[in-house]
Protein backbone atom coordinates (compact mmCIF):
# COMPACT_ATOMS: atom_id res chain seq x y z
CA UNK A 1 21.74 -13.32 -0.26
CA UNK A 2 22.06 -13.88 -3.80
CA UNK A 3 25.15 -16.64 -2.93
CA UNK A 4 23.52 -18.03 0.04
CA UNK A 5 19.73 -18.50 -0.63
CA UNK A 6 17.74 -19.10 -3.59
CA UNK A 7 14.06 -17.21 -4.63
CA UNK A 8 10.97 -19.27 -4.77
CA UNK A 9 8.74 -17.73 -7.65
CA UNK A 10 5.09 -17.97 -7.36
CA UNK A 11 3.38 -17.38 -10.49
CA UNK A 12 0.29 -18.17 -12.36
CA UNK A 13 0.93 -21.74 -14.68
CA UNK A 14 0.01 -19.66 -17.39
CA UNK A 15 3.29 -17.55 -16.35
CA UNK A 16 5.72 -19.51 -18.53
CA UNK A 17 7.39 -16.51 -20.46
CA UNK A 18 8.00 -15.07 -17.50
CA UNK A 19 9.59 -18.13 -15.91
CA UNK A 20 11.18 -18.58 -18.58
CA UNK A 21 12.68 -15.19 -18.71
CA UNK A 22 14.27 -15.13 -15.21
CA UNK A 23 15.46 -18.83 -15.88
CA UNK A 24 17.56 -17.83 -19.14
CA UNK A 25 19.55 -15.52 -17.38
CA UNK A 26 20.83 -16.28 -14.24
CA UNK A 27 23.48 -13.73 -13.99
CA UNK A 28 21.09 -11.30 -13.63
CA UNK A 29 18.07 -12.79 -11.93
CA UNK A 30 19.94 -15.06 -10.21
CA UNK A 31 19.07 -19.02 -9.38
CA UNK A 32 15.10 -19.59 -9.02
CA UNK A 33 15.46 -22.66 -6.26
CA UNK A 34 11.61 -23.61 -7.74
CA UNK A 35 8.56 -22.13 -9.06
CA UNK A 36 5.25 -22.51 -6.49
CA UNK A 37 2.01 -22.36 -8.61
CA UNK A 38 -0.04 -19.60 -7.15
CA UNK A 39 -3.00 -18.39 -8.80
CA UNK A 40 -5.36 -17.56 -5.95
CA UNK A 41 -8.23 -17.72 -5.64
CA UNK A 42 -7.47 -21.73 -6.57
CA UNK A 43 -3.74 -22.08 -5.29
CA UNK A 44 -2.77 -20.27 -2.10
CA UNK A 45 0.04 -21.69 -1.12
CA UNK A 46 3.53 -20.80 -0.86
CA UNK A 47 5.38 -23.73 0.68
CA UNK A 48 5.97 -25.42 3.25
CA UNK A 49 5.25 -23.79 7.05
CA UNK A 50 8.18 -22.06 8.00
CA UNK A 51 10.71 -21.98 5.23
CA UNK A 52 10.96 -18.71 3.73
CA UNK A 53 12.58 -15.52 5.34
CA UNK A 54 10.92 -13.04 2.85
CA UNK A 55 7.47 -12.50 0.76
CA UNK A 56 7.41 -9.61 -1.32
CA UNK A 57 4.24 -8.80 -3.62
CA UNK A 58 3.82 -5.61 -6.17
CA UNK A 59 0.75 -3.88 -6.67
CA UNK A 60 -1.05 -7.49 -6.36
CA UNK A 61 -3.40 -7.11 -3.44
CA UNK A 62 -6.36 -5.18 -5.18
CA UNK A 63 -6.71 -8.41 -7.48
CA UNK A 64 -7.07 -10.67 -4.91
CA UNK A 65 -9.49 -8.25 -3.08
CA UNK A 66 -11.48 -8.35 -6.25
CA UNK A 67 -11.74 -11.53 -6.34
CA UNK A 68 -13.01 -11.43 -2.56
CA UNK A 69 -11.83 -10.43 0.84
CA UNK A 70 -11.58 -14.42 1.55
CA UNK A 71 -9.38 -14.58 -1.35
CA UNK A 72 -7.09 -11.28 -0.10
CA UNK A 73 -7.13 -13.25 3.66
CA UNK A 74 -5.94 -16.51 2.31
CA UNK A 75 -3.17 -15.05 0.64
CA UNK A 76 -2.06 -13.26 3.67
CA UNK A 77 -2.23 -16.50 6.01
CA UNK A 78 -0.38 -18.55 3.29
CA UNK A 79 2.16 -15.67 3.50
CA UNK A 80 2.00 -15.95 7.21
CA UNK A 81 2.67 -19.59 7.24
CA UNK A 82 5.07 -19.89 4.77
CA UNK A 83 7.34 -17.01 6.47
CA UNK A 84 10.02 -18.32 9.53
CA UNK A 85 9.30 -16.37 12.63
CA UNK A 86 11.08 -13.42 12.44
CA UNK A 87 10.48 -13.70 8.81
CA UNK A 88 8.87 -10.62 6.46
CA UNK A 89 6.27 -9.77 4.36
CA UNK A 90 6.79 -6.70 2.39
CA UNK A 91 4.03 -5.24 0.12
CA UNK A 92 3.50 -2.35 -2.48
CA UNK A 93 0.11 -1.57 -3.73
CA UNK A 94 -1.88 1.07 -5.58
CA UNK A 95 -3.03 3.77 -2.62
CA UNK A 96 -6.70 4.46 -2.00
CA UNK A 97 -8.19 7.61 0.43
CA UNK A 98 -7.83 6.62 3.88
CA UNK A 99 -10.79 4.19 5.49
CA UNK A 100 -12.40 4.47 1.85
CA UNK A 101 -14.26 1.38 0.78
CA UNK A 102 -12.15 -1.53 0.18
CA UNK A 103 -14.01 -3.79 -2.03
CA UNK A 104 -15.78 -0.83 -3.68
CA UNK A 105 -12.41 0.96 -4.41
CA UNK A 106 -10.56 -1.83 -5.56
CA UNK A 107 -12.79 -2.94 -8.02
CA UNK A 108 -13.56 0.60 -9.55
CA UNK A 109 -9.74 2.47 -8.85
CA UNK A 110 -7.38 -0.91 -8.32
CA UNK A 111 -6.99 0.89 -5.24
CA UNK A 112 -6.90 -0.24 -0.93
CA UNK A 113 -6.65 1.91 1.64
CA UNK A 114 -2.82 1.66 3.65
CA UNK A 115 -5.55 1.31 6.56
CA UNK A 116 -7.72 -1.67 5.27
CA UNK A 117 -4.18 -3.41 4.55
CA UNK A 118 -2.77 -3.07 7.98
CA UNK A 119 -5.38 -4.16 9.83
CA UNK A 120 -5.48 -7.13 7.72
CA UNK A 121 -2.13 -8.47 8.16
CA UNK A 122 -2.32 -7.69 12.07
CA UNK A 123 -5.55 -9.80 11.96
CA UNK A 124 -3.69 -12.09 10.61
CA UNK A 125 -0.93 -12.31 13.02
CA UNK A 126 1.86 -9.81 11.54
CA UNK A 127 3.26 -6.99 13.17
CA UNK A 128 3.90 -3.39 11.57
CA UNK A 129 7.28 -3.02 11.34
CA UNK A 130 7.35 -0.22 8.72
CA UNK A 131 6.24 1.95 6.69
CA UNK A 132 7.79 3.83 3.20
CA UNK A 133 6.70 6.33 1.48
CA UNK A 134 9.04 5.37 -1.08
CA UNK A 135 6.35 5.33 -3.62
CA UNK A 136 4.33 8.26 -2.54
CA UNK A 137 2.74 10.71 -4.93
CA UNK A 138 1.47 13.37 -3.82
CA UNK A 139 0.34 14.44 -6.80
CA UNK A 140 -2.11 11.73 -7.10
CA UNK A 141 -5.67 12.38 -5.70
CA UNK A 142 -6.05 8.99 -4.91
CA UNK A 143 -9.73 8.81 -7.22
CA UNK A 144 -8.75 7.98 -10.56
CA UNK A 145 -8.34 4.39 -11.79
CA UNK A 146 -5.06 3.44 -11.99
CA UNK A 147 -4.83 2.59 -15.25
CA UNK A 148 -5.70 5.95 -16.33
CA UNK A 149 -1.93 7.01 -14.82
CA UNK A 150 1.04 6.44 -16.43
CA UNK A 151 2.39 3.73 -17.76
CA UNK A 152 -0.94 2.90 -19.66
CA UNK A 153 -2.80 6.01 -20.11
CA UNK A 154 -5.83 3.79 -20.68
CA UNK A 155 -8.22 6.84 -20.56
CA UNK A 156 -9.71 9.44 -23.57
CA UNK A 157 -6.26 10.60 -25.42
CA UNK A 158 -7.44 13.90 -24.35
CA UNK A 159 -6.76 13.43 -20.51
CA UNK A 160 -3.41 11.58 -21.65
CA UNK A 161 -1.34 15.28 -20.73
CA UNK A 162 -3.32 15.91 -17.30
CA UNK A 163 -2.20 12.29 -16.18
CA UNK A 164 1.07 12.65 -17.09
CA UNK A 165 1.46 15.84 -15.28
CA UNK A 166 0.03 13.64 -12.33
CA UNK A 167 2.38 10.60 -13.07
CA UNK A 168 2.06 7.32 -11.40
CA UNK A 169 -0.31 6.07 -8.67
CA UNK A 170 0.33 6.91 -5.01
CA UNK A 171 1.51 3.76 -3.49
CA UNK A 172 1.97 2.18 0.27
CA UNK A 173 5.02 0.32 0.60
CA UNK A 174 4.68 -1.56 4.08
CA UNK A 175 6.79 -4.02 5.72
CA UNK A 176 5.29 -6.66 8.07
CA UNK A 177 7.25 -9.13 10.63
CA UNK A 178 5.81 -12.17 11.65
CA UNK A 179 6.48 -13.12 15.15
């Protein structure tokens, strides 16, 4: 892929270190075709219909939930559109307890339930086409703020040792096709 096709980057304007890091070292991160402003709630869109084969997003969806479920629904239809059919959408995010609340859990824990996610992107016209537990831990009872976990230990230095014992959040990888 890396000879034949070329990454679109969506980032944030206020993104340019970052751009600028994958662009100073193309052996590595390869060629960037061109860089899509996305900063939803404001800029949704990914391209033009139909021209990507692939969407991937880390451990983004909570912030666009917390914005507002509109927000977290635009983003998947831009996705959507922007994918060829056949195309895919795959996603990694921060794992909350099954059928908790959404907008209540990702505003206090950074956290969605796998559930809440896949019934989104079949709403919006994808279909399930996997599911990894990759990024499981099952060491992780799913009710702690993220941020809490390693890599930031943001909590009381005293609970720094229980999290690490934990380790990192439990997290959903799913893969979505669009038709």
């Amino acid at each position: 892929m890396h000879a034949h096709g070329h990454l679109i980057e969506a980032a944030p304007p206020t993104a340019t270190k970052f751009t600028a890091m994958l662009k100073a070292d193309p052996a590595v991160y390869g060629h960037i075709g061109k860089i899509v402003p996305f900063a939803p709630p404001m800029q949704v869109n990914l391209g033009a219909d139909n021209s990507a084969d692939m969407v991937l997003t880390f451990r983004n969806t909570h912030d666009w939930l917390n914005h507002s479920p509109d927000t977290l629904e635009a983003v998947f239809k831009a996705a959507f559109n922007v994918l060829k059919p056949g195309g895919v959408l795959g996603l990694t995010e921060h794992r909350a307890k099954p059928f908790a609340d959404a907008e209540d859990s990702s505003k206090t824990l950074h956290r969605i339930p796998e559930d809440y996610l896949i019934a989104l992107a079949l709403k919006t016209g994808f279909r399930l086409a996997g599911v990894s537990e990759i990024n499981a831990n099952p060491n992780d009872p799913e009710d702690i703020n993220v941020h809490r976990l390693p890599p930031d230990l943001a909590g009381p230095e005293g609970e720094h040792e229980k999290m690490k014992v934990i380790g990192e959040s439990d997290r959903m990888t799913l893969r979505f096709v669009k038709p």
